[in-house]
Protein backbone atom coordinates (compact mmCIF):
# COMPACT_ATOMS: atom_id res chain seq x y z
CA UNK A 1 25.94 48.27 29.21
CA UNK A 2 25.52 46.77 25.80
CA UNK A 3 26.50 48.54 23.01
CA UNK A 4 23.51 49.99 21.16
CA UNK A 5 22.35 48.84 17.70
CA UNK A 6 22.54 50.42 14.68
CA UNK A 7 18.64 50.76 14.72
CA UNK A 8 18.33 51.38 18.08
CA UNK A 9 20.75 54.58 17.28
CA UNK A 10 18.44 56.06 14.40
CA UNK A 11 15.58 55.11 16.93
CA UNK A 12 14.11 52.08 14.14
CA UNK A 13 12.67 48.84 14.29
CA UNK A 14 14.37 46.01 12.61
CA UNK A 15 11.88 46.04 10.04
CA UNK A 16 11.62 49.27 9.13
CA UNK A 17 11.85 50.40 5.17
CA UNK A 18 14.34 52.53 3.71
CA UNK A 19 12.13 55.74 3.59
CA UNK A 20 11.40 55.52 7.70
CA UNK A 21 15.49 55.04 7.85
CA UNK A 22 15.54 58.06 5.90
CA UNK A 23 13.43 59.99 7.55
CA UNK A 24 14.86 59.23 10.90
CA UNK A 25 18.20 60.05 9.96
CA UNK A 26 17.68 62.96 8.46
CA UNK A 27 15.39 64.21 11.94
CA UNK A 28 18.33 62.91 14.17
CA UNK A 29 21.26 64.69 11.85
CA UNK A 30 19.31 68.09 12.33
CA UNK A 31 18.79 67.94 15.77
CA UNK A 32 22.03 66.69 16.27
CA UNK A 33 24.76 68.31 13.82
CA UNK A 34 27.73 70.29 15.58
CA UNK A 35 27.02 73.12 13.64
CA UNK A 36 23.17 73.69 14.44
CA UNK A 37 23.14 71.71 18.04
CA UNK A 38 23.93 72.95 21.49
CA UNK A 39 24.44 69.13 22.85
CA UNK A 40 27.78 68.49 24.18
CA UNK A 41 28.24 65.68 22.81
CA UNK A 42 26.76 66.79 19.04
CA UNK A 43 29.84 66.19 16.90
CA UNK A 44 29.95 62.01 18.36
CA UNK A 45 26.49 61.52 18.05
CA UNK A 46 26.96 63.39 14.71
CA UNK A 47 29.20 60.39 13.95
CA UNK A 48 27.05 57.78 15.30
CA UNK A 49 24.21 58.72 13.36
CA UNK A 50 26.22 58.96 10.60
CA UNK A 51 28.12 55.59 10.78
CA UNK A 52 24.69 53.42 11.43
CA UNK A 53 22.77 55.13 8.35
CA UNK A 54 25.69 54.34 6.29
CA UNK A 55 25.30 50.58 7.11
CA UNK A 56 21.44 50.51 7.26
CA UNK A 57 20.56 52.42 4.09
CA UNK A 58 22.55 49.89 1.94
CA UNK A 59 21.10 47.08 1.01
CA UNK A 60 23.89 44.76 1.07
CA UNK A 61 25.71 46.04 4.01
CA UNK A 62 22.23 45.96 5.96
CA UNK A 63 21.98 42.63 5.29
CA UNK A 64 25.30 41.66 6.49
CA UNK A 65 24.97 43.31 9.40
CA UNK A 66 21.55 41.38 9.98
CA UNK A 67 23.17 38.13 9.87
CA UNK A 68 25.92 39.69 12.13
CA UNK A 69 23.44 40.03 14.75
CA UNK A 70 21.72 37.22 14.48
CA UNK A 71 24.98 35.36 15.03
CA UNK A 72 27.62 37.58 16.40
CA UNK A 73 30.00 34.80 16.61
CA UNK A 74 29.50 33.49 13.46
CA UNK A 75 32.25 35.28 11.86
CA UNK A 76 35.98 34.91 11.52
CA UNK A 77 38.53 36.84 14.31
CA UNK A 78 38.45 39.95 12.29
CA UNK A 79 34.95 40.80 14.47
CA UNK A 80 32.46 43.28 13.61
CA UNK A 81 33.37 44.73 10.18
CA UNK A 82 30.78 47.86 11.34
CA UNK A 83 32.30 48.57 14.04
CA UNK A 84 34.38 51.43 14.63
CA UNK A 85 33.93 53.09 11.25
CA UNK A 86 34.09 56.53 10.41
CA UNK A 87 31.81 58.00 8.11
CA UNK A 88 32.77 61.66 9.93
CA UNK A 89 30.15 63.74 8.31
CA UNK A 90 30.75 67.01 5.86
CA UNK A 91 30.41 70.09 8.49
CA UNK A 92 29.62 73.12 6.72
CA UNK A 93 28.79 76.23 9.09
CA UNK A 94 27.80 79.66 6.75
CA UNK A 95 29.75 82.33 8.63
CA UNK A 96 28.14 85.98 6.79
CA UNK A 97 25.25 88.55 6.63
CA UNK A 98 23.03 89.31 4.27
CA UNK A 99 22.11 88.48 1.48
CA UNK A 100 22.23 85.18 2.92
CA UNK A 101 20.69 86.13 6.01
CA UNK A 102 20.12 83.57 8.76
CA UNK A 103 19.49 79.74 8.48
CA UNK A 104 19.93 79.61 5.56
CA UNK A 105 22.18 76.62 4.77
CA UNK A 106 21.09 73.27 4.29
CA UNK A 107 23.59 70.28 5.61
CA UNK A 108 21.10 67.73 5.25
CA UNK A 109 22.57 66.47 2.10
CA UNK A 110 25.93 66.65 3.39
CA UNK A 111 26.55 64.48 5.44
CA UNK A 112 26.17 60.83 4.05
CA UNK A 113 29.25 60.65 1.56
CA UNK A 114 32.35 60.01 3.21
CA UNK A 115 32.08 56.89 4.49
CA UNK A 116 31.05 56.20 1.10
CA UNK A 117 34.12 57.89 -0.54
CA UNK A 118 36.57 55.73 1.77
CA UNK A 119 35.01 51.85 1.15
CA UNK A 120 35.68 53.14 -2.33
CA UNK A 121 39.52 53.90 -1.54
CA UNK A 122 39.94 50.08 0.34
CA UNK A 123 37.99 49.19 -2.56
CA UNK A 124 40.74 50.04 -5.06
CA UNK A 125 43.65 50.77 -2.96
CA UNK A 126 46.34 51.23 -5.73
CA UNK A 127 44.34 53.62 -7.70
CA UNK A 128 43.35 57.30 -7.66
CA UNK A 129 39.93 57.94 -6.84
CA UNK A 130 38.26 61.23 -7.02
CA UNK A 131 36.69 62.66 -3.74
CA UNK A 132 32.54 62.82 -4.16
CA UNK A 133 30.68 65.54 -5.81
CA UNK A 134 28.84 66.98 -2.68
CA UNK A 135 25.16 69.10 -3.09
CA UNK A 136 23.45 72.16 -0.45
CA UNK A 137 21.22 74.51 -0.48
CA UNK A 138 21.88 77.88 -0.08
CA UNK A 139 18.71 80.27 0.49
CA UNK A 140 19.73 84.15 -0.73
CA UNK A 141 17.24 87.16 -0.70
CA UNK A 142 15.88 87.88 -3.86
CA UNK A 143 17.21 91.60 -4.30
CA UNK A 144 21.16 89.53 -4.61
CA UNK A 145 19.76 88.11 -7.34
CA UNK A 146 18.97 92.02 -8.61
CA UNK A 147 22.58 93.23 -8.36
CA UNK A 148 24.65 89.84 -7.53
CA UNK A 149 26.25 89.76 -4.40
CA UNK A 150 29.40 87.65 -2.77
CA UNK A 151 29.57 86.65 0.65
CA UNK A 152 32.00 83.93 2.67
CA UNK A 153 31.20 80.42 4.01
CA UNK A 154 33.60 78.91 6.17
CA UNK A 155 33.53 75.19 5.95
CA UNK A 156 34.39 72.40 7.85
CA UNK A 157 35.45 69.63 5.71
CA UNK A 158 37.04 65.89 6.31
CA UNK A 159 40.57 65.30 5.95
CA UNK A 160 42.60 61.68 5.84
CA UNK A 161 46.20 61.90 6.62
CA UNK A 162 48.38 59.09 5.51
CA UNK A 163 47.16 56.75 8.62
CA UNK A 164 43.83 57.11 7.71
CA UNK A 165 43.00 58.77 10.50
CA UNK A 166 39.97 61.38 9.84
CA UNK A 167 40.69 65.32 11.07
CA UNK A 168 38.86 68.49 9.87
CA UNK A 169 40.22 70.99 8.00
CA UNK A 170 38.35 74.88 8.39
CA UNK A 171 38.30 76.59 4.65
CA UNK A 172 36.87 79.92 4.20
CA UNK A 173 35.64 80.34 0.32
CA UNK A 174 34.26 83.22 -1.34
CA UNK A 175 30.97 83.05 -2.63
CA UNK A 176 29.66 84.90 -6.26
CA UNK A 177 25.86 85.07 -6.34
CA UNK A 178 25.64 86.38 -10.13
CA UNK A 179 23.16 88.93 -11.24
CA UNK A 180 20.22 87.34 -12.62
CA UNK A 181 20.48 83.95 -10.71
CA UNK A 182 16.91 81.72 -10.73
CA UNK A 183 15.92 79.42 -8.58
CA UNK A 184 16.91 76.10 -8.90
CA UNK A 185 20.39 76.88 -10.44
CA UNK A 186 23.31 75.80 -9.19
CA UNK A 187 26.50 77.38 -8.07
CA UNK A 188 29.70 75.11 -8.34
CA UNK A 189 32.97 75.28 -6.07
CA UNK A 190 35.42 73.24 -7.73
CA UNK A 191 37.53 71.35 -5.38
CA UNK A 192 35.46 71.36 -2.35
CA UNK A 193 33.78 68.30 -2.17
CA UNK A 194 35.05 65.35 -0.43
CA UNK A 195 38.27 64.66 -0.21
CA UNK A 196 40.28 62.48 -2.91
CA UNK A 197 42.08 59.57 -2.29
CA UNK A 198 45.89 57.89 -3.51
CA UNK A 199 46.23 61.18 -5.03
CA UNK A 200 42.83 61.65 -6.50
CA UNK A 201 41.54 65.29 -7.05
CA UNK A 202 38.74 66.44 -4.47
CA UNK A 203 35.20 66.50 -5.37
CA UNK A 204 32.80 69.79 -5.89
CA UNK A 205 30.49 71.31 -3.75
CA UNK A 206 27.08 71.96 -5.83
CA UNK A 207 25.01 74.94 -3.72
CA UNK A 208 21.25 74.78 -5.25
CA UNK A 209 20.09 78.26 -5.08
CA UNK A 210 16.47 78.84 -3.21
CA UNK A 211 15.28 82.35 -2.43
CA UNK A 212 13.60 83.77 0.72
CA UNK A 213 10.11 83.55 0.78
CA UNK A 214 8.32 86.68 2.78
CA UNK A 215 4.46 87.03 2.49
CA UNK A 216 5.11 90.60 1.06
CA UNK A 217 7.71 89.25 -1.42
CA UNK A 218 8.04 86.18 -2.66
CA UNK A 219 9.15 84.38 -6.44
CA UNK A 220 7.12 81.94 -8.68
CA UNK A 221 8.09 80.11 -11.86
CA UNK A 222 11.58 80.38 -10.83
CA UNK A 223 11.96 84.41 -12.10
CA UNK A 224 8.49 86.08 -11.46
CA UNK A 225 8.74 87.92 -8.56
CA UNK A 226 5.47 89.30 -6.75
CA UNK A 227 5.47 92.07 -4.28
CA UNK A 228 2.92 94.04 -2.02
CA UNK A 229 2.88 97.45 -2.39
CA UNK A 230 1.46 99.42 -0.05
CA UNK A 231 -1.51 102.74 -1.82
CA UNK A 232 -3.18 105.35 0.08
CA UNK A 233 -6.79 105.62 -0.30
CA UNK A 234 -7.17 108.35 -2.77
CA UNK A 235 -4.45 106.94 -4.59
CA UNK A 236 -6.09 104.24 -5.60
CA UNK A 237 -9.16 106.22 -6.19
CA UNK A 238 -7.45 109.07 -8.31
CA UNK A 239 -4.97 106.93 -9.77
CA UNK A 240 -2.01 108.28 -11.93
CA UNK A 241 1.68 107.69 -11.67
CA UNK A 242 3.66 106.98 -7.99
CA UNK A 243 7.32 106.21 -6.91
CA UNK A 244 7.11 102.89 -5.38
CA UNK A 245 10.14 100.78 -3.84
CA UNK A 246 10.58 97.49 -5.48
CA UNK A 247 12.94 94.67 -5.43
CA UNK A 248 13.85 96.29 -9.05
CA UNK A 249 14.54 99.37 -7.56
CA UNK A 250 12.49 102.71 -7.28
CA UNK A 251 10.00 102.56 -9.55
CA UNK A 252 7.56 105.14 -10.87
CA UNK A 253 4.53 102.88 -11.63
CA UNK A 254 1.39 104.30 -13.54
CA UNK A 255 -1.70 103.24 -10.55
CA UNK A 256 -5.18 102.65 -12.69
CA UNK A 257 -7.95 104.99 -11.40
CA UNK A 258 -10.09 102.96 -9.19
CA UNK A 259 -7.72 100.27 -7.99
CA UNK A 260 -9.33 97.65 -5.81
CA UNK A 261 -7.12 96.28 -3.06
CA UNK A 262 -5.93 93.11 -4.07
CA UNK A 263 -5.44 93.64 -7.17
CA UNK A 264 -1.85 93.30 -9.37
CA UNK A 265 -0.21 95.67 -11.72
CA UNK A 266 2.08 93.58 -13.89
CA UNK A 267 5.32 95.04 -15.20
CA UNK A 268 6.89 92.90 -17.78
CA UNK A 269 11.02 92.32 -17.53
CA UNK A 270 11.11 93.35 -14.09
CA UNK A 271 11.21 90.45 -12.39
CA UNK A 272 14.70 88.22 -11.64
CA UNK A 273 17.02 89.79 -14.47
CA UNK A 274 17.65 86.35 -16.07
CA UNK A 275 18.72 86.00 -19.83
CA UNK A 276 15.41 86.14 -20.23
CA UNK A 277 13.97 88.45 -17.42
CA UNK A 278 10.75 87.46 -14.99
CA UNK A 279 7.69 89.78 -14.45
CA UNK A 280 7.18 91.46 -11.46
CA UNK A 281 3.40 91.47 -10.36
CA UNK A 282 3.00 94.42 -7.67
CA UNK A 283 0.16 93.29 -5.14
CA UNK A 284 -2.16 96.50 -4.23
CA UNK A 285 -2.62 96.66 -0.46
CA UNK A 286 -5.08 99.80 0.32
CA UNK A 287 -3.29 101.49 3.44
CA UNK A 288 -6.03 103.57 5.44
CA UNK A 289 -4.56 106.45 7.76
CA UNK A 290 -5.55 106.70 11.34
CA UNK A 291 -7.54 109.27 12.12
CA UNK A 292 -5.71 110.98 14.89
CA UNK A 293 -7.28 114.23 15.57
CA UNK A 294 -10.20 115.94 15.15
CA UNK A 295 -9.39 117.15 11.86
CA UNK A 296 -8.75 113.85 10.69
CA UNK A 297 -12.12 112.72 11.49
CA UNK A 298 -14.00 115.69 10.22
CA UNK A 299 -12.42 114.62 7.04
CA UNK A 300 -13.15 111.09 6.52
CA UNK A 301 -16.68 112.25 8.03
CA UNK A 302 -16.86 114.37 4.94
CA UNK A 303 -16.28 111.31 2.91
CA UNK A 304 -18.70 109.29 4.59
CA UNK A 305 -21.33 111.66 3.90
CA UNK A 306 -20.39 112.09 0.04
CA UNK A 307 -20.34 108.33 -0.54
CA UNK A 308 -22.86 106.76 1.80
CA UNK A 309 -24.72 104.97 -0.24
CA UNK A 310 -22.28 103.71 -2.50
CA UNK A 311 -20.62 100.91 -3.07
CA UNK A 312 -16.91 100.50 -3.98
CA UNK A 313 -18.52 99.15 -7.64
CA UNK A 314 -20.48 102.25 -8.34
């Protein structure tokens, strides 16, 4: 059987642009990645996939490998300069509980730099050359960002022994979520990006910080956290001051008489504790009690009776 194609690997036509290449590789790597996939053969197609994106998404070396198909024997004993090469991938599996929580790591940017790295080392043989810088995502839930938090990720990176021959290596680092983290920052690991080569230093890892979204709590503007909080009826009638749970903590919050469900109470500096702190916005969600007995009823049947007739804006 004939060896398949680059394209035919990332599932492309020949003429396809760089963003469908993209777009397929990146579909392919998370279906296919040892450390999210159940396929036996992950880690090689892993490779594969890898190995033709490498080749494809490069202008120059897409090119060359055009003309080496349209005239395989066009070129010198040395054969197919593609073949066999070993971009590897960066495997990096998150081994802890919360705050992480699950899912939560993204390897889709991962993955593309060490074939990179090592035409870089053939490149300059005689020289060090520093190992690539390397960027994730790491999602957190947004009460670490309250009170900090470390956790572990165990990581498994490339190696190149002195054949250049690639191996993995497993590393288990700790990781410090500081107090007061916002989205969009960036946690460095210094050391744990790719590999270095002729006795250059290793790159970093970057982790961009993202929070968990839930529909009852959920950050905008990077720091503002909003949050649904959860008032009895004649609470938000009567009004006055209540203990409610927060992602700041237990609060006592001061309920305006009348609250409509829906509605927000903003409490300034209580969001993310940054240098300079987000709001928190608590969402008023009216909670009506069953009416499970008799007694029940005859209550809210008293009610009924007092405000039929009325609407909630009299």
């Amino acid at each position: 059987m004939a060896e398949k194609t680059y394209y035919e690997i990332l599932g492309v036509d020949k003429t396809a642009d760089a963003d469908t290449i993209k777009k397929a590789y990146r579909k392919l790597v998370r279906k296919y990645h040892p450390d999210v996939s159940k396929e036996p053969d992950a880690a090689e197609r892993t490779a594969e996939i890898n190995t033709a994106y490498e080749t494809l998404s490069d202008r120059e070396k897409r090119a060359e490998y055009d003309e080496l198909l349209a005239n395989p024997y066009g070129r010198s004993a040395g054969g197919n300069p593609f073949g066999g090469a070993q971009s590897g991938g960066f495997r990096y599996e998150y081994r802890g509980g919360e705050p992480f929580g699950a899912g939560d790591f993204n390897f889709e940017d991962l993955f593309a730099g060490f074939g990179r790295s090592q035409r870089q080392a053939h490149a300059r043989p005689d020289g060090p050359i520093k190992g690539e810088d390397q960027h994730a995502e790491l999602s957190i839930d947004i009460y670490a960002a309250y009170v900090g938090a470390e956790r572990s990720l165990s990581l498994n990176v490339p190696t190149v022994d002195e054949y250049g021959r690639v191996g993995y290596q497993t590393k288990t680092l700790n990781v410090k979520i500081p107090k007061g983290i916002t989205e969009g920052q960036q946690i460095r690991l210094a050391g744990q990006g790719l590999p270095g080569h002729n006795g250059g230093a290793n790159g970093d890892l970057y982790l961009k910080i993202k929070f968990h979204d839930k529909p009852d709590l959920y950050v905008k503007n990077k720091k503002d956290v909003y949050q649904t909080i959860d008032v009895k009826p004649w609470e938000a009638v009567l009004g006055g001051k209540i203990i409610v749970p927060t992602a700041a903590g237990r609060l006592q919050v001061n309920l305006p008489a009348n609250s409509q469900n829906g509605k927000s109470i903003r409490l300034k500096g209580k969001g993310i504790p940054a240098k300079e702190a987000g709001d928190l916005y608590l969402n008023i969600r009216i909670n009506v009690p069953k009416a499970e007995s008799e007694a029940d009823r005859a209550a809210w049947a008293q009610l009924a009776a007092h405000f039929d007739g009325k609407s909630a804006s009299n």
